[in-house]
C-alpha atoms as a PDB file:
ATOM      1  CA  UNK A   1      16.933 -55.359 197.719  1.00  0.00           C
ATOM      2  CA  UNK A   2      20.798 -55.610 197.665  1.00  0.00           C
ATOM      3  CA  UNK A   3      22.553 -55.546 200.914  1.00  0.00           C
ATOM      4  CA  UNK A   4      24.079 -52.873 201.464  1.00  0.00           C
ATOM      5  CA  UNK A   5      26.431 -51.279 203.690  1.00  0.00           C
ATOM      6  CA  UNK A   6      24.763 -48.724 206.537  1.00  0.00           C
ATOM      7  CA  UNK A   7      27.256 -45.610 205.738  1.00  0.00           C
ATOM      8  CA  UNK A   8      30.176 -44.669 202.920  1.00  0.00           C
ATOM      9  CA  UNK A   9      33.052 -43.022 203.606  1.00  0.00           C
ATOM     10  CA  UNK A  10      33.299 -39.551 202.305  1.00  0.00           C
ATOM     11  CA  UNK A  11      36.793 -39.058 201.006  1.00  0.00           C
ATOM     12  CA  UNK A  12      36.796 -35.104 200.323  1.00  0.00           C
ATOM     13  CA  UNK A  13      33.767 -32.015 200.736  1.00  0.00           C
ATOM     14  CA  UNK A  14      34.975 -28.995 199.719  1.00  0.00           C
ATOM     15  CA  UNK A  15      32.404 -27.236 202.730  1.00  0.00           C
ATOM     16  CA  UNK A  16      32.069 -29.915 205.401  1.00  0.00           C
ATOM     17  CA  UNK A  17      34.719 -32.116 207.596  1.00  0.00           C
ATOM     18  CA  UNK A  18      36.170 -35.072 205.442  1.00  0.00           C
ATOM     19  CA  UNK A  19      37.225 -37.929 205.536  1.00  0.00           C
ATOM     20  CA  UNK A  20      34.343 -38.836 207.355  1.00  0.00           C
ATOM     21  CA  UNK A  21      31.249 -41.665 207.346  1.00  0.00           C
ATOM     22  CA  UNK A  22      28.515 -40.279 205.406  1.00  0.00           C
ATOM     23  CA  UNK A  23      24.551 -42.671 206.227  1.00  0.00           C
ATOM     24  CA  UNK A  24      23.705 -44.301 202.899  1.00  0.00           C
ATOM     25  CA  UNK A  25      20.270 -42.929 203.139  1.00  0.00           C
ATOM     26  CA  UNK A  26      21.357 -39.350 203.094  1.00  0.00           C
ATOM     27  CA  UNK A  27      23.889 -39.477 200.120  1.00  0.00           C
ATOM     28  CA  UNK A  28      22.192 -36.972 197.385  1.00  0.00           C
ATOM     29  CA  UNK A  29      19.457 -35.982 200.087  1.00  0.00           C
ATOM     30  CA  UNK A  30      20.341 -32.418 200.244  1.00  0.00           C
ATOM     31  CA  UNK A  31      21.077 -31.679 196.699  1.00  0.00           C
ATOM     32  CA  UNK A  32      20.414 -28.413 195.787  1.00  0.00           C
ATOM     33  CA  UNK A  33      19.959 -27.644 191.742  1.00  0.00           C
ATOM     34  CA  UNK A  34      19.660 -24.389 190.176  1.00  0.00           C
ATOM     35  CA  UNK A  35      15.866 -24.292 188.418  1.00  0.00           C
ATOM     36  CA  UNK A  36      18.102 -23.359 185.035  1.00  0.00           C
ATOM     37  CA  UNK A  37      18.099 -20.056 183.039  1.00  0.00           C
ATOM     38  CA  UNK A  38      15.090 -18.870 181.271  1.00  0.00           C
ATOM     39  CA  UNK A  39      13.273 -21.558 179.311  1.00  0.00           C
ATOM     40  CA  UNK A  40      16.312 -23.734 178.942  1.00  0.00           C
ATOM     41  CA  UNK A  41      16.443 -26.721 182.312  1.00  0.00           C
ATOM     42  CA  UNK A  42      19.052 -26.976 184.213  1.00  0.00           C
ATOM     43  CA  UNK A  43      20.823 -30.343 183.072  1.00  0.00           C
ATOM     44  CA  UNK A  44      23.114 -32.747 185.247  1.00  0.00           C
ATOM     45  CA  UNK A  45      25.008 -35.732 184.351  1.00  0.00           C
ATOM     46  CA  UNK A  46      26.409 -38.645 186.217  1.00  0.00           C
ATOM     47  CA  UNK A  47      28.175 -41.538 184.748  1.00  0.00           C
ATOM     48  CA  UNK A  48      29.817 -44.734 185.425  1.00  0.00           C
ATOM     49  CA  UNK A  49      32.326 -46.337 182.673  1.00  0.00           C
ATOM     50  CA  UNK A  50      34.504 -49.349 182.846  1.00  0.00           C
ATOM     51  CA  UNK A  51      38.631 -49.120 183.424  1.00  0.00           C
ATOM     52  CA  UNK A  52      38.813 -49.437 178.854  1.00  0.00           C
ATOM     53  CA  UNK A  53      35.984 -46.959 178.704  1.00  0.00           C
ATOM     54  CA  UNK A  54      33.182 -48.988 177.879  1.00  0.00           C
ATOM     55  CA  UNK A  55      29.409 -47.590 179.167  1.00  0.00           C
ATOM     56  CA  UNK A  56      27.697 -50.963 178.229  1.00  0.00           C
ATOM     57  CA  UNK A  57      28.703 -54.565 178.574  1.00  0.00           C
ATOM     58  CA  UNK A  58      26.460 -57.402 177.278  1.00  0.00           C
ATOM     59  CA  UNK A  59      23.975 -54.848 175.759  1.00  0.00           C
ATOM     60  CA  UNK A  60      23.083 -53.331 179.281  1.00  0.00           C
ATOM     61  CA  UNK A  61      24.809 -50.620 181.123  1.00  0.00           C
ATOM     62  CA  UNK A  62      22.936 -52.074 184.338  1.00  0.00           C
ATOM     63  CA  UNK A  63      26.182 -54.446 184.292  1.00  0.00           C
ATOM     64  CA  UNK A  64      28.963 -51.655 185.077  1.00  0.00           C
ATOM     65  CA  UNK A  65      29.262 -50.983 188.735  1.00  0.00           C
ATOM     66  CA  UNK A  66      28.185 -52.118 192.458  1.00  0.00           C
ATOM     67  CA  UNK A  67      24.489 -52.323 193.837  1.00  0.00           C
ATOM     68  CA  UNK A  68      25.530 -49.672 196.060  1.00  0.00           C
ATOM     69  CA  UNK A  69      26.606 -47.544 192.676  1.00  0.00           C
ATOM     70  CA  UNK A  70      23.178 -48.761 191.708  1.00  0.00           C
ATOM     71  CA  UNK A  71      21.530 -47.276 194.686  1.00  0.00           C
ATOM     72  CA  UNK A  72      23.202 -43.902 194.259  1.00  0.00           C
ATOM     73  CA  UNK A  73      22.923 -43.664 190.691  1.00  0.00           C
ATOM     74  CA  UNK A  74      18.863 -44.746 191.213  1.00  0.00           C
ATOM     75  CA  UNK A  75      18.888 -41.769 194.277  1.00  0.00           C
ATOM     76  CA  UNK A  76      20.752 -39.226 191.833  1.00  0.00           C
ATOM     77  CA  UNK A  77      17.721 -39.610 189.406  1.00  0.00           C
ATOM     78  CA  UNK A  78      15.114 -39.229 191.484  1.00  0.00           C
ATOM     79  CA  UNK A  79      16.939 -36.007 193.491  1.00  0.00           C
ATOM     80  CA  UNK A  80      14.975 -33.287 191.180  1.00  0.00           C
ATOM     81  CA  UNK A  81      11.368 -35.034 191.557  1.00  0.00           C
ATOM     82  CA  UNK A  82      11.832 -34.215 195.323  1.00  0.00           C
ATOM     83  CA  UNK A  83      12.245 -30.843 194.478  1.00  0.00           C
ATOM     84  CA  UNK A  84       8.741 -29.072 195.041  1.00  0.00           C
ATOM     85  CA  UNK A  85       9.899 -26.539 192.196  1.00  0.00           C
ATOM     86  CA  UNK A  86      10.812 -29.589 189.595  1.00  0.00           C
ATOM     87  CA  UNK A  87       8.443 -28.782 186.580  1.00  0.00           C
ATOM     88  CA  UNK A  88       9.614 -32.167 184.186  1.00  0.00           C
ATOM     89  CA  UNK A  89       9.244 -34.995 186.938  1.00  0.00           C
ATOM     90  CA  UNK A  90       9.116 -37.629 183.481  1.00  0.00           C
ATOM     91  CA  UNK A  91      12.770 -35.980 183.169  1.00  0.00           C
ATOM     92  CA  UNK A  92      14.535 -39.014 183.962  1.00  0.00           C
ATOM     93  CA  UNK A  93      12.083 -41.681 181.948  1.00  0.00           C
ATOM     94  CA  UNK A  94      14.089 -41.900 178.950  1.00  0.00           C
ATOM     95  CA  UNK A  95      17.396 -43.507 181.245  1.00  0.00           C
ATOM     96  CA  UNK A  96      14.733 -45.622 182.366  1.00  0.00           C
ATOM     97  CA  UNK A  97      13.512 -47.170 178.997  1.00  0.00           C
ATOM     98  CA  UNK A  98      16.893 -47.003 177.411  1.00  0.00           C
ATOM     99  CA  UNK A  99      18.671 -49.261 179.648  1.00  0.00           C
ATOM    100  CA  UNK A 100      15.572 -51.452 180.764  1.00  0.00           C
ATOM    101  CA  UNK A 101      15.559 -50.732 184.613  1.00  0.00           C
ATOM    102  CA  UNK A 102      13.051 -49.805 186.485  1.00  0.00           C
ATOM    103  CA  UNK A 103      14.313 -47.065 189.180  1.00  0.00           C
END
């Protein structure tokens, strides 16, 4: 594992005190998703991209960002299977295979 730093700072909330140091561990923690609207999932996206706009560099998009943006991104995926109500917990295997990583 990556060393990474204990907290981040937490530039703007548009409910809670900011700027202010937020513990890495609880980033995405309390993430609350709507369960979607009738048979259609609710769908969320987060993305990183490089200053030109590229999404992949050397055939991997594992190569854009920091290991913290790594951690995050890894914590962002895994947010719904927490969820008691999740129904699709294989939701986020296809980001998996496609880029290679294991979460």
């Amino acid at each position: 594992m990556p060393d990474l730093p204990e907290t981040l700072r937490l530039a703007y909330h548009a409910e809670r005190p900011h700027p202010r140091d937020v513990p890495l561990r609880e980033v995405y923690l309390d993430l609350d998703f709507p369960s979607g609207v009738g048979d259609r999932p609710f769908v969320y996206v987060n993305m990183v991209q490089t200053f030109d706009g590229q999404a992949v560099l050397k055939g991997s998009a594992y190569t854009i960002g920091t290991d913290v943006d790594h951690y995050l991104l890894r914590q962002l995926r895994h947010a719904p299977q927490r969820r008691r109500d999740h129904r699709d917990p294989s939701a986020p295997a296809g980001t998996t295979r496609a880029g290679g990583q294991v979460p």
